[in-house]
C-alpha atoms as a PDB file:
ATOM      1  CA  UNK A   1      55.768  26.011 -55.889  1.00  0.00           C
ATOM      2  CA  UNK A   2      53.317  28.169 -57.853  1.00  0.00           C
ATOM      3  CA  UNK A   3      50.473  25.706 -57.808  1.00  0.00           C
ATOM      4  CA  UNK A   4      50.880  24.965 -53.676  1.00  0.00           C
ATOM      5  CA  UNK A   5      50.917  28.621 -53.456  1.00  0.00           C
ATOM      6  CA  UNK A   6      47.311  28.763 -55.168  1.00  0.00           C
ATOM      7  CA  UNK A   7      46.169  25.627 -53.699  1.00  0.00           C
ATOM      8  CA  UNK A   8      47.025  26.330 -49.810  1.00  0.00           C
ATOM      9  CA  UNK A   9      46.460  30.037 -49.787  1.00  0.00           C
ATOM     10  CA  UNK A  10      43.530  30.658 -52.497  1.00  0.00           C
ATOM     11  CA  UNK A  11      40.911  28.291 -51.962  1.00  0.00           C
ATOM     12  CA  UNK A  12      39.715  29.547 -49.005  1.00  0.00           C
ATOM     13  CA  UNK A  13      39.657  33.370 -50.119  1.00  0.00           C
ATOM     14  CA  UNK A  14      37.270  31.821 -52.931  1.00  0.00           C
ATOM     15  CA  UNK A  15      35.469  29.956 -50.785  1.00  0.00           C
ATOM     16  CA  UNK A  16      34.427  32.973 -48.766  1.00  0.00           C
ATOM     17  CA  UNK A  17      33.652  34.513 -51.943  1.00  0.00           C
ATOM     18  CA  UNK A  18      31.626  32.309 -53.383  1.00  0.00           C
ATOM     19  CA  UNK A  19      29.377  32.134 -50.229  1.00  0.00           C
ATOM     20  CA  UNK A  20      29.498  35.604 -49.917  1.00  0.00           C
ATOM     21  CA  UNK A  21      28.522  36.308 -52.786  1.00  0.00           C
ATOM     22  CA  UNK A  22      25.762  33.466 -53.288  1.00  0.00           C
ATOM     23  CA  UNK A  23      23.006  35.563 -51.489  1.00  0.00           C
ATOM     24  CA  UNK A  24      19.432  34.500 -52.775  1.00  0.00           C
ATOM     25  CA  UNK A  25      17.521  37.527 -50.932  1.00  0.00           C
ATOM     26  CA  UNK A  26      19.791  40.004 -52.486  1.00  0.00           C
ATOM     27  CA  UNK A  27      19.408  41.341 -56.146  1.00  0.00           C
ATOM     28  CA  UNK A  28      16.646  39.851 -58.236  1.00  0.00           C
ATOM     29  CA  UNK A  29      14.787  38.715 -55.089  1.00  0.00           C
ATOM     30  CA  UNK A  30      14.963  41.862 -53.398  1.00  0.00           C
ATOM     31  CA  UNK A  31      13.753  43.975 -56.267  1.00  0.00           C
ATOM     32  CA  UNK A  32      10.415  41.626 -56.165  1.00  0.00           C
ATOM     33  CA  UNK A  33      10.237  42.038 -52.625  1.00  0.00           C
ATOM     34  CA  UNK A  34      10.648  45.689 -52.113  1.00  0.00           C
ATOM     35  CA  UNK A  35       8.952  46.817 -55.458  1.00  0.00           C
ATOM     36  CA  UNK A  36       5.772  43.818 -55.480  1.00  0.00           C
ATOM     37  CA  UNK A  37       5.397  43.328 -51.699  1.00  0.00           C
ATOM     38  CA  UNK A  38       6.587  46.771 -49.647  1.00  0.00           C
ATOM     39  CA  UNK A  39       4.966  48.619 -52.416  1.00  0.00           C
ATOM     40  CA  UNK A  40       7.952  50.798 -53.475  1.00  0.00           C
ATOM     41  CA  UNK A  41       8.573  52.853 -56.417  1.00  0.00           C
ATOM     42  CA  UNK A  42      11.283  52.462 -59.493  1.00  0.00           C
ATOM     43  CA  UNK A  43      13.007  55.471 -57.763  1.00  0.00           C
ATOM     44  CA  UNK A  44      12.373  54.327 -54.100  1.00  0.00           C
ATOM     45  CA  UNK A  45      14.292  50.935 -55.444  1.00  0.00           C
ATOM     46  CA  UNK A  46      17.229  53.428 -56.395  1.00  0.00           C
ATOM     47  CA  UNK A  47      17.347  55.002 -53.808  1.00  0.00           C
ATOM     48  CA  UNK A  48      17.771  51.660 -51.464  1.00  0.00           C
ATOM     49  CA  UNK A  49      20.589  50.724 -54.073  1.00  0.00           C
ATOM     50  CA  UNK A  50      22.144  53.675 -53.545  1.00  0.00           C
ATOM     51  CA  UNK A  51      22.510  54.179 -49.742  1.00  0.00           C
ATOM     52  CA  UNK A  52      22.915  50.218 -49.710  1.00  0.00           C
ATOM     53  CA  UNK A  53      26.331  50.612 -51.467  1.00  0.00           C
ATOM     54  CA  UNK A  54      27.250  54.082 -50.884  1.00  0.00           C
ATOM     55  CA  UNK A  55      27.339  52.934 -47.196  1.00  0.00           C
ATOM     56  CA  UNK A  56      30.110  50.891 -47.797  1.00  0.00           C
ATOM     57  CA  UNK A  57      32.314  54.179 -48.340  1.00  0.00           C
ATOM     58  CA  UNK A  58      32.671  55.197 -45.248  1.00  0.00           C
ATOM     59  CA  UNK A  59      33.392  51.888 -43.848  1.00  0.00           C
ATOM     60  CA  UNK A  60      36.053  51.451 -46.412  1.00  0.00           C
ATOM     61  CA  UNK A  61      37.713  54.766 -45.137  1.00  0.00           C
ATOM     62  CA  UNK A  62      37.076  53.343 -41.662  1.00  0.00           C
ATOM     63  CA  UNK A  63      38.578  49.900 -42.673  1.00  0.00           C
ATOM     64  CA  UNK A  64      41.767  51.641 -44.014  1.00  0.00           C
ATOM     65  CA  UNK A  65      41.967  53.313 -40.537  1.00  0.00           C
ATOM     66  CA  UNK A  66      41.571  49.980 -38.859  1.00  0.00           C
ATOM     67  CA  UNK A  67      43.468  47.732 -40.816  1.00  0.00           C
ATOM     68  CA  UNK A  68      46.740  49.574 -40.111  1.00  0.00           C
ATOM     69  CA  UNK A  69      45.644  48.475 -36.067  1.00  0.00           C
ATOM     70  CA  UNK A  70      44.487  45.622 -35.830  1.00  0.00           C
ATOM     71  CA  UNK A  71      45.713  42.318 -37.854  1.00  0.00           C
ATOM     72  CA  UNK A  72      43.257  41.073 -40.475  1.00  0.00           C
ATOM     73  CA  UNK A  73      41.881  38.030 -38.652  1.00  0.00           C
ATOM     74  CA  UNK A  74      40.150  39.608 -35.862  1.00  0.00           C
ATOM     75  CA  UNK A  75      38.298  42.322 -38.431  1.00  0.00           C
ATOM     76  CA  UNK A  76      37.481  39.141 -40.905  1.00  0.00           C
ATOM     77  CA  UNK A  77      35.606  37.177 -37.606  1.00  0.00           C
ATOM     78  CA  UNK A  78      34.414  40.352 -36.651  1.00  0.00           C
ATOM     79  CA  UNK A  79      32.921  41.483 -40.324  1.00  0.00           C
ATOM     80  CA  UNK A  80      31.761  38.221 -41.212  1.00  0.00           C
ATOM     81  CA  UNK A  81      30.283  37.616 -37.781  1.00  0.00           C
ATOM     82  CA  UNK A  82      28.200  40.393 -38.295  1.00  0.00           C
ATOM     83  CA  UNK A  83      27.489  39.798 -42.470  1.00  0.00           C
ATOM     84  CA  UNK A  84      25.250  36.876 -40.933  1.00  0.00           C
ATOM     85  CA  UNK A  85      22.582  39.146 -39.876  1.00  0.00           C
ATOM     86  CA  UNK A  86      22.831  41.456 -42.777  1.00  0.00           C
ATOM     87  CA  UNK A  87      19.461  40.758 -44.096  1.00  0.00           C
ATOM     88  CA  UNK A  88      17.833  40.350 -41.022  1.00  0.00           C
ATOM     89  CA  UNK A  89      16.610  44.591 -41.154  1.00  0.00           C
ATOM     90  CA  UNK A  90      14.016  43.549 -43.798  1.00  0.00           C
ATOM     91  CA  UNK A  91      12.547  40.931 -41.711  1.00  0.00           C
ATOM     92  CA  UNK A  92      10.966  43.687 -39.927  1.00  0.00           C
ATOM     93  CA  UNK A  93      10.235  46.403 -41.972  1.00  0.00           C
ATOM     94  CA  UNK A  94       6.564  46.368 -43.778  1.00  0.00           C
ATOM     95  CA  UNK A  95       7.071  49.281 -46.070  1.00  0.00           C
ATOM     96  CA  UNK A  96       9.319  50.651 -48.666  1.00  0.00           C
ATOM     97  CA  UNK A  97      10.540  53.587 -46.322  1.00  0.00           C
ATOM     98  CA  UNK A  98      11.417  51.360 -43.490  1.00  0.00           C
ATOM     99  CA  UNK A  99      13.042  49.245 -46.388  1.00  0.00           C
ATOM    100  CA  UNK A 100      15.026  52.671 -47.160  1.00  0.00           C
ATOM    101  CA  UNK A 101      16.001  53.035 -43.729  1.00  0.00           C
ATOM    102  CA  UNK A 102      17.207  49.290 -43.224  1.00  0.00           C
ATOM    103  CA  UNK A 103      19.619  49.633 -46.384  1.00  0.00           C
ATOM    104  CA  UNK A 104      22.006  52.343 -44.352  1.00  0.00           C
ATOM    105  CA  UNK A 105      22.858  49.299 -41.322  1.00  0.00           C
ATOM    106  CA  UNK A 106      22.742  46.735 -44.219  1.00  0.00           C
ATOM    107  CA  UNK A 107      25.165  48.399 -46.428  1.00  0.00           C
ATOM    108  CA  UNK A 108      27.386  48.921 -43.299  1.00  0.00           C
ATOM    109  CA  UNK A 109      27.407  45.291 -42.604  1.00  0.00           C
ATOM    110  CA  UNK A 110      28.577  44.230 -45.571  1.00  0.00           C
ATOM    111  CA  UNK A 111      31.092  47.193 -45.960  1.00  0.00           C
ATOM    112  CA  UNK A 112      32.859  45.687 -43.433  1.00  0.00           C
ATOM    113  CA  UNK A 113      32.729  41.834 -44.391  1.00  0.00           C
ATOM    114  CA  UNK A 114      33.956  43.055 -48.449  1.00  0.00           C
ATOM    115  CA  UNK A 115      36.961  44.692 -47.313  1.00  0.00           C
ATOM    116  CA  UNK A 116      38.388  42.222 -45.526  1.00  0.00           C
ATOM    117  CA  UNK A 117      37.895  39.713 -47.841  1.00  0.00           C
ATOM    118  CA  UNK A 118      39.527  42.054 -50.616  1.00  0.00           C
ATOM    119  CA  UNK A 119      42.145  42.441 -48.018  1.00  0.00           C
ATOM    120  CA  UNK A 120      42.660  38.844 -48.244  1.00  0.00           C
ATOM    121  CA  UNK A 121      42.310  38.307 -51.018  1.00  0.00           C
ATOM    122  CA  UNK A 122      45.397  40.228 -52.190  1.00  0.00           C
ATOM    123  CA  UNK A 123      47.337  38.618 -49.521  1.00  0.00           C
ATOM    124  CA  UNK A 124      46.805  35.077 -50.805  1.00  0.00           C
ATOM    125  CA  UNK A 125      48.286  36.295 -54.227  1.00  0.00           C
ATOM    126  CA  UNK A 126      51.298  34.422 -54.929  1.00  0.00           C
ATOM    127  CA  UNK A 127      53.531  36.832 -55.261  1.00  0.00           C
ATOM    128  CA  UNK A 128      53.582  38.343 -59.292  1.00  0.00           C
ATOM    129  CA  UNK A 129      50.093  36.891 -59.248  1.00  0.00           C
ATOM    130  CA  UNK A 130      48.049  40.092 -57.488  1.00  0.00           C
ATOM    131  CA  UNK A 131      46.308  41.066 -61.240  1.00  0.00           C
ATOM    132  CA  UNK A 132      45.340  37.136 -62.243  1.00  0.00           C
ATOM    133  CA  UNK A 133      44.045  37.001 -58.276  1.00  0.00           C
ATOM    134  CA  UNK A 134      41.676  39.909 -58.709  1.00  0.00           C
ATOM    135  CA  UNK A 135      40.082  38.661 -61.763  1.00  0.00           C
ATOM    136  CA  UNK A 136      39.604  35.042 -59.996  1.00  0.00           C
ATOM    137  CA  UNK A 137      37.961  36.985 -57.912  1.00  0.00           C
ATOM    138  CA  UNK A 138      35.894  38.762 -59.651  1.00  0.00           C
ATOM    139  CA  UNK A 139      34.733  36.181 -61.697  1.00  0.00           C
ATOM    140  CA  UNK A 140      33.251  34.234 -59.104  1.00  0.00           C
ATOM    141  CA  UNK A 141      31.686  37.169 -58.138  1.00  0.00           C
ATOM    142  CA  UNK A 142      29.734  37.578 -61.335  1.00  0.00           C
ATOM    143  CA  UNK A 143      29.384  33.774 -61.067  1.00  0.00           C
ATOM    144  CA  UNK A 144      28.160  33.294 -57.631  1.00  0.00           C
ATOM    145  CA  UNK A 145      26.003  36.074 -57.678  1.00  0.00           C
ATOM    146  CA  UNK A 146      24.009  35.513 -60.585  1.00  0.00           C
ATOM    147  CA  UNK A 147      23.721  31.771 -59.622  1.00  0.00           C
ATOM    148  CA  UNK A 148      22.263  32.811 -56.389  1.00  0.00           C
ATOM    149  CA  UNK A 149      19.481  35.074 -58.339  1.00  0.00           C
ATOM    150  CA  UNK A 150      18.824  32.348 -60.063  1.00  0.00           C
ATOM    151  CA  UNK A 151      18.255  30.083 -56.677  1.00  0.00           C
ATOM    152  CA  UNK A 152      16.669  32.884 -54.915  1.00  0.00           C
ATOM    153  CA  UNK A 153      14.038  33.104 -57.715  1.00  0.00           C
ATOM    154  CA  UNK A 154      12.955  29.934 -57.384  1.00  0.00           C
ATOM    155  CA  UNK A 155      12.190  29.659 -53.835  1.00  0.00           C
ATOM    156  CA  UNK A 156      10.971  33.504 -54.186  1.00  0.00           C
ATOM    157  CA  UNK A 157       8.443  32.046 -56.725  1.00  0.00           C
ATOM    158  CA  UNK A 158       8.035  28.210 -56.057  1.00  0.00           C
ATOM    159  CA  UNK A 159       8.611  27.638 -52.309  1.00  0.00           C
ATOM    160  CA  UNK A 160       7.292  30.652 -50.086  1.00  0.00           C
ATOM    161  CA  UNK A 161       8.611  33.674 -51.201  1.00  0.00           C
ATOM    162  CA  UNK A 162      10.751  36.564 -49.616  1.00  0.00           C
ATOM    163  CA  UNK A 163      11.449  35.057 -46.144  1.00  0.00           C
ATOM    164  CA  UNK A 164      12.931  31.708 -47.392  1.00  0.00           C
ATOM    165  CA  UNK A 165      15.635  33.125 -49.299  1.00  0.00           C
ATOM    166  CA  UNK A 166      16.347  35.262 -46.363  1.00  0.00           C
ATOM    167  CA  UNK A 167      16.753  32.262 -44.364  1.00  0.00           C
ATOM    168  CA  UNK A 168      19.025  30.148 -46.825  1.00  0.00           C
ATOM    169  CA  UNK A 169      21.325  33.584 -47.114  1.00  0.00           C
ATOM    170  CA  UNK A 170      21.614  33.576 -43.293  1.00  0.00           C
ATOM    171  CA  UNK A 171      22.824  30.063 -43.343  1.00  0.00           C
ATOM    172  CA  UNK A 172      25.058  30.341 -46.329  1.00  0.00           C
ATOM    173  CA  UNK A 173      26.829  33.519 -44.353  1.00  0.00           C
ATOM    174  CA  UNK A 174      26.941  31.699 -41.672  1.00  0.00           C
ATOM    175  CA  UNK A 175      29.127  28.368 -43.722  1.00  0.00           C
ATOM    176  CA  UNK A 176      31.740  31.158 -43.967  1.00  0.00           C
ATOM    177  CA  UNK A 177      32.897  31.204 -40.476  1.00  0.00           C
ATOM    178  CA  UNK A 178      34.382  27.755 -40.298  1.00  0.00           C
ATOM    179  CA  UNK A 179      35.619  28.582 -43.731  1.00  0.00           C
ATOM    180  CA  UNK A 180      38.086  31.179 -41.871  1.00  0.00           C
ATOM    181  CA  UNK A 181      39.567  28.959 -40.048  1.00  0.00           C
ATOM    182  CA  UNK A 182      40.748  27.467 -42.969  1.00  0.00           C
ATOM    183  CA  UNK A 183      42.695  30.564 -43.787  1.00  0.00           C
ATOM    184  CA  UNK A 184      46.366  29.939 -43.224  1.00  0.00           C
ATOM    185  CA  UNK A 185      46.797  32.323 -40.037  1.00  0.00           C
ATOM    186  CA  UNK A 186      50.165  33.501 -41.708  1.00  0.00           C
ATOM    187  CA  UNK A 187      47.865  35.853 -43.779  1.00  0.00           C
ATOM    188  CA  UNK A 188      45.800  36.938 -41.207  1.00  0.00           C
ATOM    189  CA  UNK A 189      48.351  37.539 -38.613  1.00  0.00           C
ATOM    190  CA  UNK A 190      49.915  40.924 -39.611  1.00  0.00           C
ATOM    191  CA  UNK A 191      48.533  44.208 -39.618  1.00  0.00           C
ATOM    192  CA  UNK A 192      48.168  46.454 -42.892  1.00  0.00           C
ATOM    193  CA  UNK A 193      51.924  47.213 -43.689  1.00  0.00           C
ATOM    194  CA  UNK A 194      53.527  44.767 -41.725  1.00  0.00           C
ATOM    195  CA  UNK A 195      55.252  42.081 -43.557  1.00  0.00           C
ATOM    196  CA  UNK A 196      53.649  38.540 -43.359  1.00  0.00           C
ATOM    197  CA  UNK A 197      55.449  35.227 -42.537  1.00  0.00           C
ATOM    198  CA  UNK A 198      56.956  33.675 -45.708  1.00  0.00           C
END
């Protein structure tokens, strides 16, 4: 019962994960490009890492507002819809300021998209499972993510630089909507503190 549990309900939280994780124009990529090609400083880079994540904060406070009205598959379609055009701010900035500026919306983006995945995430747990589940999930994290550093370097540096790697994360984003359909709608169907089908 265990193993159906983690075969019907898991894979497609780890799917999602793993594509949303594998993003070749974040991280190393986006260092080059904002640092080598907008021209910014060491601190300038900091300072686009930190409103980039600290903008996920409030959305998280937002998300615990929302998820308490609304069931989880509408905000997944809704925060992976928009994580497809996350990266598309820095396809029309030319400077490390405007760079600056585009991390707030980016950051936003995403916010939305990572909580309901975690949200998912916990509810494909079989049930006594919740702590193994999170590390699954953070593992492919740490492996998706440096995997798609490694990709994104390579275009970056063999195959046209910046807006390629933009391009393949668009598409890869975009792989994860027919991915929620495969999410058993049992999961999805309840808000925040209702109880789900068995």
């Amino acid at each position: 019962r265990c193993l159906s549990d983690w075969s019907s309900d898991v894979c497609s939280s780890d799917l999602i994960q793993l594509l949303w994780q594998f993003s070749p124009a974040t991280g190393t990529v986006l260092q080059y490009h904002i640092v080598d090609h907008l021209h910014a400083t060491d601190t300038q880079w900091g300072l686009w890492q930190g409103i980039f994540f600290g903008s996920f904060i409030p959305i998280y406070a937002a998300y615990a507002f929302l998820s308490r009205r609304f069931a989880l598959r509408p905000l997944l379609w809704f925060g992976f819809t928009l994580a497809v055009f996350q990266m598309c701010p820095l396809l029309f900035v030319d400077n490390a300021v405007g760079a600056i500026i585009a991390a707030a919306p980016m950051g936003i983006i995403g916010g939305l998209a990572q909580a309901s995945l975690v949200d998912l995430v916990i509810r494909s747990a079989p049930r006594g499972s919740q702590g193994t589940m999170m590390m699954l999930f953070y593992a492919l994290y740490y492996f998706s993510i440096r995997f798609g550093d490694l990709f994104g370097t390579w275009i970056y540096d063999k195959h046209g630089g910046f807006i390629p790697t933009v391009v393949i994360t668009i598409i890869v984003y975009a792989l994860i909507l027919p991915v929620i359909l495969l999410v058993p709608t049992r999961l999805t169907a309840a808000k925040d503190g209702e109880a789900m089908e068995a």
